[in-house]
Protein backbone atom coordinates (compact mmCIF):
# COMPACT_ATOMS: atom_id res chain seq x y z
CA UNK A 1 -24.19 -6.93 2.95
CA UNK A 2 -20.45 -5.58 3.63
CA UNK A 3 -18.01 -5.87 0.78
CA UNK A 4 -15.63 -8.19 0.67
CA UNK A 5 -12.08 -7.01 0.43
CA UNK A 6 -8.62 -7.88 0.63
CA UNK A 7 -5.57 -5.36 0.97
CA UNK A 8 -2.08 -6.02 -0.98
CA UNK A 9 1.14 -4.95 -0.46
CA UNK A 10 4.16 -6.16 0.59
CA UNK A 11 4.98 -4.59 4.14
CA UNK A 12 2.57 -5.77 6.76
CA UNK A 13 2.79 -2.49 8.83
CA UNK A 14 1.20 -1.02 5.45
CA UNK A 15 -1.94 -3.75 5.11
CA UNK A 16 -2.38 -3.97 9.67
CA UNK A 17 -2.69 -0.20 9.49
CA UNK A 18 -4.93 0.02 6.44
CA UNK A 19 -7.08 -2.60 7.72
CA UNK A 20 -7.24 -0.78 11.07
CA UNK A 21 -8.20 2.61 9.03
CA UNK A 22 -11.18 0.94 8.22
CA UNK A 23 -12.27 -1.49 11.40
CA UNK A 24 -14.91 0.81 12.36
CA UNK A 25 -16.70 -0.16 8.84
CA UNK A 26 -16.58 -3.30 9.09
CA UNK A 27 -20.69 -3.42 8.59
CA UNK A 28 -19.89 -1.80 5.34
CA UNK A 29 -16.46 -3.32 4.16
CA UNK A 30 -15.44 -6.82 6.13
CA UNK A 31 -11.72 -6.97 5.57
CA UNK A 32 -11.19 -11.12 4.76
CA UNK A 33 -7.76 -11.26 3.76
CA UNK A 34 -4.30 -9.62 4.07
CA UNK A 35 -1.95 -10.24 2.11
CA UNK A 36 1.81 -9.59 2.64
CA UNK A 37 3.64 -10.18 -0.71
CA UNK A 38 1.57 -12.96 -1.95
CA UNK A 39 -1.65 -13.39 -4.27
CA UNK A 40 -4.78 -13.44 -2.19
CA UNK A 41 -6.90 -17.07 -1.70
CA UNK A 42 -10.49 -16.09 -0.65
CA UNK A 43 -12.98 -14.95 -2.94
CA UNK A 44 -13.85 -11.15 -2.26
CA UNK A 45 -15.44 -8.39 -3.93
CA UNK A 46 -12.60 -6.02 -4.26
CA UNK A 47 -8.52 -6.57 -3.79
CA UNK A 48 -7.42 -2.88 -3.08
CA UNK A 49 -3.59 -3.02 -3.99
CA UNK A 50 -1.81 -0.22 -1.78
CA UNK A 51 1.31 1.21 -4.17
CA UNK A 52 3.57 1.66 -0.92
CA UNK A 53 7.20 1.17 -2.36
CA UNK A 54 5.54 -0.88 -5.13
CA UNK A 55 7.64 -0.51 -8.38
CA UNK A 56 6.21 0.13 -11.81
CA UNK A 57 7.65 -3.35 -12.36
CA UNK A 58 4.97 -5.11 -10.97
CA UNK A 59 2.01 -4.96 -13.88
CA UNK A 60 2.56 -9.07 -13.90
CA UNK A 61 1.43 -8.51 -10.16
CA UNK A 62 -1.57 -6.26 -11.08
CA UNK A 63 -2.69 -8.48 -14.30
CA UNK A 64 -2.71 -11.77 -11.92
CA UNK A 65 -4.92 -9.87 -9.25
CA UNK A 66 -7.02 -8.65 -12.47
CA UNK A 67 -7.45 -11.60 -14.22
CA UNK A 68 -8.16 -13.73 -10.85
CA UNK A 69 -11.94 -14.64 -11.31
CA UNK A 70 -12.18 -15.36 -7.25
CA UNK A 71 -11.43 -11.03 -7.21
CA UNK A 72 -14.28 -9.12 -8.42
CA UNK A 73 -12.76 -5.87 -9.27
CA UNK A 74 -8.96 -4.56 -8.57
CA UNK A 75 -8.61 -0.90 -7.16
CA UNK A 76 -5.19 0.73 -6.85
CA UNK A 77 -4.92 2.91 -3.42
CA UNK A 78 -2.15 5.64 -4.94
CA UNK A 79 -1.00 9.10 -3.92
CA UNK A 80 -2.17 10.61 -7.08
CA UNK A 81 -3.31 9.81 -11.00
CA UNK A 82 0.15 9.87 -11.80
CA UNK A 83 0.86 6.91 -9.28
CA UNK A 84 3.98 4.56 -10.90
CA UNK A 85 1.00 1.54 -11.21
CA UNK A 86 -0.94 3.43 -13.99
CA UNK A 87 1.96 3.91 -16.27
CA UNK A 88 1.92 0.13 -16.32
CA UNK A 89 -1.40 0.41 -18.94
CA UNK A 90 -2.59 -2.98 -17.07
CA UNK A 91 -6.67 -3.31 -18.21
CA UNK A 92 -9.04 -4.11 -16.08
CA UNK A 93 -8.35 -1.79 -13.11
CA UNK A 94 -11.53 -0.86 -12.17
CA UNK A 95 -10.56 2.58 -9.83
CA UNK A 96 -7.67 4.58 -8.30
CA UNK A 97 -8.63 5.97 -4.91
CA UNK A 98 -6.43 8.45 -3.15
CA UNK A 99 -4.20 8.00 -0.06
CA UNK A 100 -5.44 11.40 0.94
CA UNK A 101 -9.01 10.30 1.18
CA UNK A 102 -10.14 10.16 5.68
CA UNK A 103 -11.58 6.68 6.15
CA UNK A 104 -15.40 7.62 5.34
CA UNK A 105 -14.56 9.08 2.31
CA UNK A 106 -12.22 5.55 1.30
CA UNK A 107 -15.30 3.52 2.10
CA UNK A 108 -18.19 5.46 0.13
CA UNK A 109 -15.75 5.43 -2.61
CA UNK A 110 -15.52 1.36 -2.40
CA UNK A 111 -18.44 1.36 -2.20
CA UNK A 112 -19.58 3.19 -5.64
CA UNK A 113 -16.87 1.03 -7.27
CA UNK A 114 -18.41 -2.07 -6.15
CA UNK A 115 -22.04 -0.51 -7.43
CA UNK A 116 -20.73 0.01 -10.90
CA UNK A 117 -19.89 3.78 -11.04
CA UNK A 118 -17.00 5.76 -12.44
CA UNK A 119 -14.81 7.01 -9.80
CA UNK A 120 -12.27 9.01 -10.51
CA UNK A 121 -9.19 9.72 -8.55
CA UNK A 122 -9.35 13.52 -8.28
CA UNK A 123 -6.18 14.64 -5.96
CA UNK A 124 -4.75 17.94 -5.24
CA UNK A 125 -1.44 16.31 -5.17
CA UNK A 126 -0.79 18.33 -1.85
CA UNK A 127 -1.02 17.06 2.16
CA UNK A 128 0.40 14.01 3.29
CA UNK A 129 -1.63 10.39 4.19
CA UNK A 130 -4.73 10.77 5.83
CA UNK A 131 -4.48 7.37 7.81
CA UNK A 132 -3.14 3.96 7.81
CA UNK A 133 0.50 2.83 9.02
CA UNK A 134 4.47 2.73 7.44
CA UNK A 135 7.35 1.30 8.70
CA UNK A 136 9.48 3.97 10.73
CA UNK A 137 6.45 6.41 11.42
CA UNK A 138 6.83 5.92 15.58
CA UNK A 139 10.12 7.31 14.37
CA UNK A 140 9.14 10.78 13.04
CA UNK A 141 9.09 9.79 9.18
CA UNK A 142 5.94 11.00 6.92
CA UNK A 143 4.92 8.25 4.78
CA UNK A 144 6.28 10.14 1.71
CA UNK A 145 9.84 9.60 3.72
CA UNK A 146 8.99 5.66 4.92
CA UNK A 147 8.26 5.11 1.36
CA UNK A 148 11.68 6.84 0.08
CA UNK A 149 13.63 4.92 2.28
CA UNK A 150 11.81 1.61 2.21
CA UNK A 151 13.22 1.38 -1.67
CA UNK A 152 16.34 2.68 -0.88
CA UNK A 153 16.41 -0.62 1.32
CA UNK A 154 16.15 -2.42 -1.35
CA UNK A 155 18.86 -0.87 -3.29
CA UNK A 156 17.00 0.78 -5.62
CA UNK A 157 19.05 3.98 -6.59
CA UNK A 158 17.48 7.46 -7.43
CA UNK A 159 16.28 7.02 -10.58
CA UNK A 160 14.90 4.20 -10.04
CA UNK A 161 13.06 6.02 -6.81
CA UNK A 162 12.25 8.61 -9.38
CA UNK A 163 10.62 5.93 -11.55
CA UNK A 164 8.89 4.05 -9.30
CA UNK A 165 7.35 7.31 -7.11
CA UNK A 166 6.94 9.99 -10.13
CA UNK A 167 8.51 12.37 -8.20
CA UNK A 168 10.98 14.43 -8.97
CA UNK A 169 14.63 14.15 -8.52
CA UNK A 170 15.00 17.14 -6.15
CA UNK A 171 11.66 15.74 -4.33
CA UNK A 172 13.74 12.38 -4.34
CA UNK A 173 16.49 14.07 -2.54
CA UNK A 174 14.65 15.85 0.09
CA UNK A 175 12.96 12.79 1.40
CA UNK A 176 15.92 11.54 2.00
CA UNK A 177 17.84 14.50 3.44
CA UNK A 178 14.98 14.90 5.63
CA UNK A 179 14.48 11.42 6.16
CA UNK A 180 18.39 10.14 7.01
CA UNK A 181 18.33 13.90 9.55
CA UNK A 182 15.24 11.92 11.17
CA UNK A 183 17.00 8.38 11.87
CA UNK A 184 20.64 10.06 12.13
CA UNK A 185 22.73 8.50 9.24
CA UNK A 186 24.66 10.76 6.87
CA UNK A 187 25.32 7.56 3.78
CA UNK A 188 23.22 5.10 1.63
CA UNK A 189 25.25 2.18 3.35
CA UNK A 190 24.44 3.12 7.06
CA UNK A 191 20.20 4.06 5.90
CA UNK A 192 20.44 0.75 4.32
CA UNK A 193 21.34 -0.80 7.61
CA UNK A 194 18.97 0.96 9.60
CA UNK A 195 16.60 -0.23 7.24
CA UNK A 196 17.04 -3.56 7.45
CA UNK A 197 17.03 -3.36 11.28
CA UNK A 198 14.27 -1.24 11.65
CA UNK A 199 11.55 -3.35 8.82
CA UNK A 200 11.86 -1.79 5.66
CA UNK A 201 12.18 -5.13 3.93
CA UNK A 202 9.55 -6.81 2.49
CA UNK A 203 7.81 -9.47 4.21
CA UNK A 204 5.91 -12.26 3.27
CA UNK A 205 2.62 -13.14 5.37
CA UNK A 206 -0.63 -13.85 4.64
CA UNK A 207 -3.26 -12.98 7.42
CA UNK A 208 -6.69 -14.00 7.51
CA UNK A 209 -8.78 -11.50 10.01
CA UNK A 210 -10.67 -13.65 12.79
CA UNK A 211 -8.48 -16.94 12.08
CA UNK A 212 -7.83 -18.65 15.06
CA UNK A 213 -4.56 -20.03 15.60
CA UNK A 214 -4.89 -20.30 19.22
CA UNK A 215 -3.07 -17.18 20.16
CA UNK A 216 -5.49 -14.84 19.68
CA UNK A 217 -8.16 -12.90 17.36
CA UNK A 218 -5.46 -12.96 13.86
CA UNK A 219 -2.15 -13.93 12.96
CA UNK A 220 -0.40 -14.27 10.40
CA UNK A 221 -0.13 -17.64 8.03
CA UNK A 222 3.16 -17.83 6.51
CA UNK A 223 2.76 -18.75 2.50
């Protein structure tokens, strides 16, 4: 029987292109729910929160998804062990599983965390992310950049980048050299605008895979 899963986050390029990273699984894991900035509704085996341009602010987030008894275990999908989610301390995290990891690899691994085992995120902290989708990738940006800019969007400054992404502050500032060179802005205020124009707010959906509104195969159900 597939697992049951549901993929959180709150940019709906990030959950689409994670769910579409794993359609060709979906006799193994059958993605039921996607949620866009809200708490999932159906009852599934594993809710695998994605820590794209998540801050370090959200353990209330993480300790509603892990004390939800509908969810049967939570697993955080991070860059690394030093991912901003686990300096939150929030028990009952059952796994961290690495962005680097190709598709098969993501799956097995669900699939040992819903068996019971100890998997542990082993990363070489090098190489960018293996699949899945960001906001402003069709425009040259690595998801390392998309991620950078995406919180600069929402007016976070650089330390607060710093403390959200556990990079460093020169890392900090070569995503966005590199990343404002890509989208052709030279200030904060203008890669702010071209955030907000190109997606790199939040959004708020919820989208249940196969639901038919009577425009096709899934769309989203705003909540």
């Amino acid at each position: 029987m597939a697992i049951r899963l549901a993929i959180v986050n709150d940019y709906e390029v990030v959950v689409h292109g994670l769910a579409s990273m794993l359609r060709s699984y979906d006799d193994r894991i059958e993605v039921v729910e996607v949620d866009v900035n809200t708490h999932p509704e159906a009852s599934v085996d594993i809710a695998l929160f994605d820590t794209f341009a998540q801050s370090f602010r959200d353990r209330e987030r993480i300790s509603r998804l892990v004390s939800d008894p509908k969810i049967g275990k939570v697993v955080v999908y991070a860059w690394s062990a030093e991912d901003p989610v686990e300096v939150t301390r929030v028990p009952g995290i059952s796994a961290y599983v690495s962005k680097r990891l190709a598709a098969a690899d993501l799956v097995e691994a669900l699939e040992r965390i819903h068996a019971g085992e100890t998997v542990r995120l082993e990363d070489s902290g090098r190489g960018g992310a293996v699949g899945g989708d960001w906001p402003g990738r069709e425009e040259g940006l690595t998801a390392r950049e998309s991620e950078v800019l995406s919180l600069i969007t929402q007016g976070y400054s650089n330390n607060d980048i710093v403390e959200t992404t556990m990079l460093s502050i020169n890392s900090i500032k070569s995503y966005i050299r590199s990343a404002y060179r890509k989208i052709g802005v030279t200030s904060r205020p203008r890669a702010i605008l071209w955030g907000i124009d190109h997606g790199f707010q939040p959004d708020r959906v919820r989208i249940v895979p196969g639901e038919d509104h009577g425009r096709g195969d899934s769309h989203p159900r705003v909540s």
